[in-house]
N, C-alpha and C. Protein backbone atom coordinates (compact mmCIF):
# COMPACT_ATOMS: atom_id res chain seq x y z
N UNK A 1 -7.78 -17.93 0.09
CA UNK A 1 -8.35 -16.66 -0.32
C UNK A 1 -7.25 -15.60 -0.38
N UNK A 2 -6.97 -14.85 -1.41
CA UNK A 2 -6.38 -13.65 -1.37
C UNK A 2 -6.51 -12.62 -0.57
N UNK A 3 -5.51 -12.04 0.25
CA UNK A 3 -5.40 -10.54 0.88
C UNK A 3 -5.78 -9.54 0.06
N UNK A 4 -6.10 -8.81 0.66
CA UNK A 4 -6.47 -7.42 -0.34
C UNK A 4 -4.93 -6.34 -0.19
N UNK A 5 -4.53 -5.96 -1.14
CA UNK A 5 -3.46 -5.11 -0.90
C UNK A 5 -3.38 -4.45 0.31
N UNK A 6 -4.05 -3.78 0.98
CA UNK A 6 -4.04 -2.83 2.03
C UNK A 6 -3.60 -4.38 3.49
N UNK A 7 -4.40 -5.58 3.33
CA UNK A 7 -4.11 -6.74 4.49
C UNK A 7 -2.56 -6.69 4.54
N UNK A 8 -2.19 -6.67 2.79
CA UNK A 8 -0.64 -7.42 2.89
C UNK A 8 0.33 -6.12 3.45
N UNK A 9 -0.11 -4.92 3.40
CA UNK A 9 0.70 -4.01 3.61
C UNK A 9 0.56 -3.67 5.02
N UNK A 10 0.06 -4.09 5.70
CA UNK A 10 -0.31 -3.74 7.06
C UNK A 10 1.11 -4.83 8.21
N UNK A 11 1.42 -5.21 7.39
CA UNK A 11 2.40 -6.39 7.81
C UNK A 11 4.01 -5.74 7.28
N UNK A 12 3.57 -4.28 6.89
CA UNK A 12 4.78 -3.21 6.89
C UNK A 12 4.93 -2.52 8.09
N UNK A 13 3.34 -2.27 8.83
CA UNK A 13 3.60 -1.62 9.96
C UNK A 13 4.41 -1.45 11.06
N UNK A 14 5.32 -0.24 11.62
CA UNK A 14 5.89 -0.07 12.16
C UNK A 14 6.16 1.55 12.92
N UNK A 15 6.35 1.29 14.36
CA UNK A 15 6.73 2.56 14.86
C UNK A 15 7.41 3.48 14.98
N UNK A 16 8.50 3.15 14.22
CA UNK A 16 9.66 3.53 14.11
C UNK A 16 10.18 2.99 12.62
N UNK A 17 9.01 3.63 11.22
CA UNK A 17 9.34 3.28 10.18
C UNK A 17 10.99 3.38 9.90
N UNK A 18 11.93 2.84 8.94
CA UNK A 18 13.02 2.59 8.74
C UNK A 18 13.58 2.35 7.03
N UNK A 19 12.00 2.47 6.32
CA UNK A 19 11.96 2.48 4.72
C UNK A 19 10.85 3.39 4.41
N UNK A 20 10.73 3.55 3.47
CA UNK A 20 9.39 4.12 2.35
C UNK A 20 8.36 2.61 2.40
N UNK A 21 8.73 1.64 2.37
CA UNK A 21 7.22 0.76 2.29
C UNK A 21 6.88 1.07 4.05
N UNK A 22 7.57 0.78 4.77
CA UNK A 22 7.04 0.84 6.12
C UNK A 22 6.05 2.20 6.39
N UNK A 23 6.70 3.28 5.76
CA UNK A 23 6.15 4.47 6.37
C UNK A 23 4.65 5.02 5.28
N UNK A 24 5.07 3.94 3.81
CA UNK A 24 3.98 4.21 3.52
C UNK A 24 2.26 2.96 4.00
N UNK A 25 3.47 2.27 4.84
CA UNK A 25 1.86 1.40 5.49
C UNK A 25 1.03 1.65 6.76
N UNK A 26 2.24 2.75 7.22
CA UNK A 26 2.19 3.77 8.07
C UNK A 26 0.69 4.94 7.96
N UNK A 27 0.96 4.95 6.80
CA UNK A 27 0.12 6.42 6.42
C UNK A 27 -0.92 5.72 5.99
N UNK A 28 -0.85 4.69 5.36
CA UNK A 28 -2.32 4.57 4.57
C UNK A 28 -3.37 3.66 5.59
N UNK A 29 -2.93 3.11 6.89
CA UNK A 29 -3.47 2.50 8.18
C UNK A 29 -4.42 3.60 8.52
N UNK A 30 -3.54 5.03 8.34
CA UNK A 30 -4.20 6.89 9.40
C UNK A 30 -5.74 7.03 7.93
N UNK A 31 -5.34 6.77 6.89
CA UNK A 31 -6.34 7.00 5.40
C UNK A 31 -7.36 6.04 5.31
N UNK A 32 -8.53 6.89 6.29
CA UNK A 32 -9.84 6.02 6.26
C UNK A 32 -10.27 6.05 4.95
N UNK A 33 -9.81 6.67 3.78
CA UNK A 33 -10.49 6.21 2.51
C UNK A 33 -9.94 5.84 1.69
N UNK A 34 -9.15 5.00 2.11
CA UNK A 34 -8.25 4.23 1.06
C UNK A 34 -8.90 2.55 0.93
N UNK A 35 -9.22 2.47 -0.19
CA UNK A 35 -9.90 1.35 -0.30
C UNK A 35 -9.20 -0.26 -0.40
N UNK A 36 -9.31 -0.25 1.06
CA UNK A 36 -8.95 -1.83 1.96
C UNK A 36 -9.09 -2.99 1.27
N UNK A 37 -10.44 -3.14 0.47
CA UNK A 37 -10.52 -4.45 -0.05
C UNK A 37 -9.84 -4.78 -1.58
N UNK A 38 -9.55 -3.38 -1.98
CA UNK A 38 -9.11 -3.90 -3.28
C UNK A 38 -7.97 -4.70 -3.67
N UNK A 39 -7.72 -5.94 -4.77
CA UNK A 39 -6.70 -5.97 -4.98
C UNK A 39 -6.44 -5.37 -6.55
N UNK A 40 -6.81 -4.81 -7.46
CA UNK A 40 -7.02 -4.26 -8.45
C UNK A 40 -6.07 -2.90 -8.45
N UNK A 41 -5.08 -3.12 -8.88
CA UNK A 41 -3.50 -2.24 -9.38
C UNK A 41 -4.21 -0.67 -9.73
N UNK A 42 -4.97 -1.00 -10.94
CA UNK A 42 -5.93 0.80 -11.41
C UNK A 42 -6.17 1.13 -10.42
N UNK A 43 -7.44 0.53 -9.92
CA UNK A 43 -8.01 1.18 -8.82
C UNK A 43 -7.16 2.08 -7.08
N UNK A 44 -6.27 1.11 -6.65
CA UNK A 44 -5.30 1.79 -5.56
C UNK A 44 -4.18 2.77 -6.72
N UNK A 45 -4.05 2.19 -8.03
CA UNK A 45 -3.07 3.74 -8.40
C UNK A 45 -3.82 4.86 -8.01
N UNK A 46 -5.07 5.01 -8.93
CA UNK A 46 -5.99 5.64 -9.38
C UNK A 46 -6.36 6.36 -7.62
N UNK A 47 -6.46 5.85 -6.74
CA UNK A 47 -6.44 6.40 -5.25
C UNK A 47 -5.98 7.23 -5.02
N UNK A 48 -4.41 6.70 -5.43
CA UNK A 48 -3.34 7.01 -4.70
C UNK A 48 -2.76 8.49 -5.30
N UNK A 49 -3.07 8.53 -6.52
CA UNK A 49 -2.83 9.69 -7.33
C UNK A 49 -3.59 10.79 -6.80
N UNK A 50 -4.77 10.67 -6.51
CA UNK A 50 -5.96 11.42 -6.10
C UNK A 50 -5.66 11.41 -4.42
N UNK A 51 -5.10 11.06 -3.91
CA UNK A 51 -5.13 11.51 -2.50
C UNK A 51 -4.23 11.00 -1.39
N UNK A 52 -3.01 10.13 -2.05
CA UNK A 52 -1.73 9.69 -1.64
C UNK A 52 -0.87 10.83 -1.37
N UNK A 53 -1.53 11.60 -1.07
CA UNK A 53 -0.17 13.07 -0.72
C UNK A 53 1.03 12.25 0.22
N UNK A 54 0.67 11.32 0.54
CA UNK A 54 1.74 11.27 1.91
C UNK A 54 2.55 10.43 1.40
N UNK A 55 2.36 10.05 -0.08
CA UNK A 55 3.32 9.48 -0.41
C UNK A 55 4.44 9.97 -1.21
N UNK A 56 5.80 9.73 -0.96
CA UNK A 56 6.91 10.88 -1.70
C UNK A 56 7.04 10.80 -3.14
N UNK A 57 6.40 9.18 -3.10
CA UNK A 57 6.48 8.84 -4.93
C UNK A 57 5.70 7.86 -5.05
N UNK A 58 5.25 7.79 -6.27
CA UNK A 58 4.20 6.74 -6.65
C UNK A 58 5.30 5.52 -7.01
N UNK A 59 6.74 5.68 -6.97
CA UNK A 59 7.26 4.30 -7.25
C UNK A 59 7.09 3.29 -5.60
N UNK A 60 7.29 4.45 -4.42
CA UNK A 60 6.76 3.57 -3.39
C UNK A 60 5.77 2.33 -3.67
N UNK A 61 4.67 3.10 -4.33
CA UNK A 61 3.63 1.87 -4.39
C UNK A 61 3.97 0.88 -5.27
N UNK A 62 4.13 1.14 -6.73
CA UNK A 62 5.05 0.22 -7.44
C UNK A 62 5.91 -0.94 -6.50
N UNK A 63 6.44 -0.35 -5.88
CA UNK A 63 7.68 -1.22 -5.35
C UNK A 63 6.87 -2.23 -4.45
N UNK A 64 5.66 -1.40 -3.67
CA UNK A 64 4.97 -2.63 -3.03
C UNK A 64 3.87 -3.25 -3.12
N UNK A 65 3.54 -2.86 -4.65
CA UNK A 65 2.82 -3.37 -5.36
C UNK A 65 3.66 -5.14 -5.92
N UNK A 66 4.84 -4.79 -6.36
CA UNK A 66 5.50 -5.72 -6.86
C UNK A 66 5.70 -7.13 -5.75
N UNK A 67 6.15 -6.46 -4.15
CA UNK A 67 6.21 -7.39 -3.14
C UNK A 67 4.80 -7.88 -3.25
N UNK A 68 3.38 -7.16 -3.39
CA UNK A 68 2.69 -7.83 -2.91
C UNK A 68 2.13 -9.19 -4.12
N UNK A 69 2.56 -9.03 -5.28
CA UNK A 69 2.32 -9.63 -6.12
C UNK A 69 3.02 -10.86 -6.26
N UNK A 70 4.65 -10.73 -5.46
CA UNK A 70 5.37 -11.71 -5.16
C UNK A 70 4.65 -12.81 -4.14
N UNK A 71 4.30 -12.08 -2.85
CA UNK A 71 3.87 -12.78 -1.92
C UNK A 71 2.35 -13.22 -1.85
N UNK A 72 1.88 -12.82 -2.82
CA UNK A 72 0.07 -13.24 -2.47
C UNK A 72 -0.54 -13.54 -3.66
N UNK A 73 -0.03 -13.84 -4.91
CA UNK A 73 -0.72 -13.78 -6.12
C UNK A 73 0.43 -15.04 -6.68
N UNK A 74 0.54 -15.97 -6.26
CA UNK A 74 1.51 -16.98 -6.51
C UNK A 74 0.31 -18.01 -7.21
């Protein structure tokens, strides 16, 4: 069964972020309305645009959009 984007990014988590993917798996763990189950690219852009303030750039997600597509969509 596939992870949902938000599963695979949770495996960024860290206390002492040290990148932009870490700190953005950071923030979106604290974002009770970020929708967990999706794996659907529109839909978490489409989020993220609308209420990703905490993110510095939407290429963050891109970038771990791309890992997650590497690692879970094989």
């Amino acid at each position: 069964m596939l992870k949902s984007f938000y599963h695979f990014l949770m495996k960024y988590r860290h206390p002492k972020p040290s990148n932009a993917i870490s700190q953005f798996a950071n923030d979106a763990f604290l974002d009770h309305g970020f929708p967990k189950n999706s794996e659907d690219y529109d839909e978490l852009s489409r989020y993220l645009e609308l209420n990703g303030q905490y993110l510095p750039s939407m290429t963050v997600f891109d970038d771990a959009w791309e890992m997650y597509l590497l690692h879970e969509k094989r």
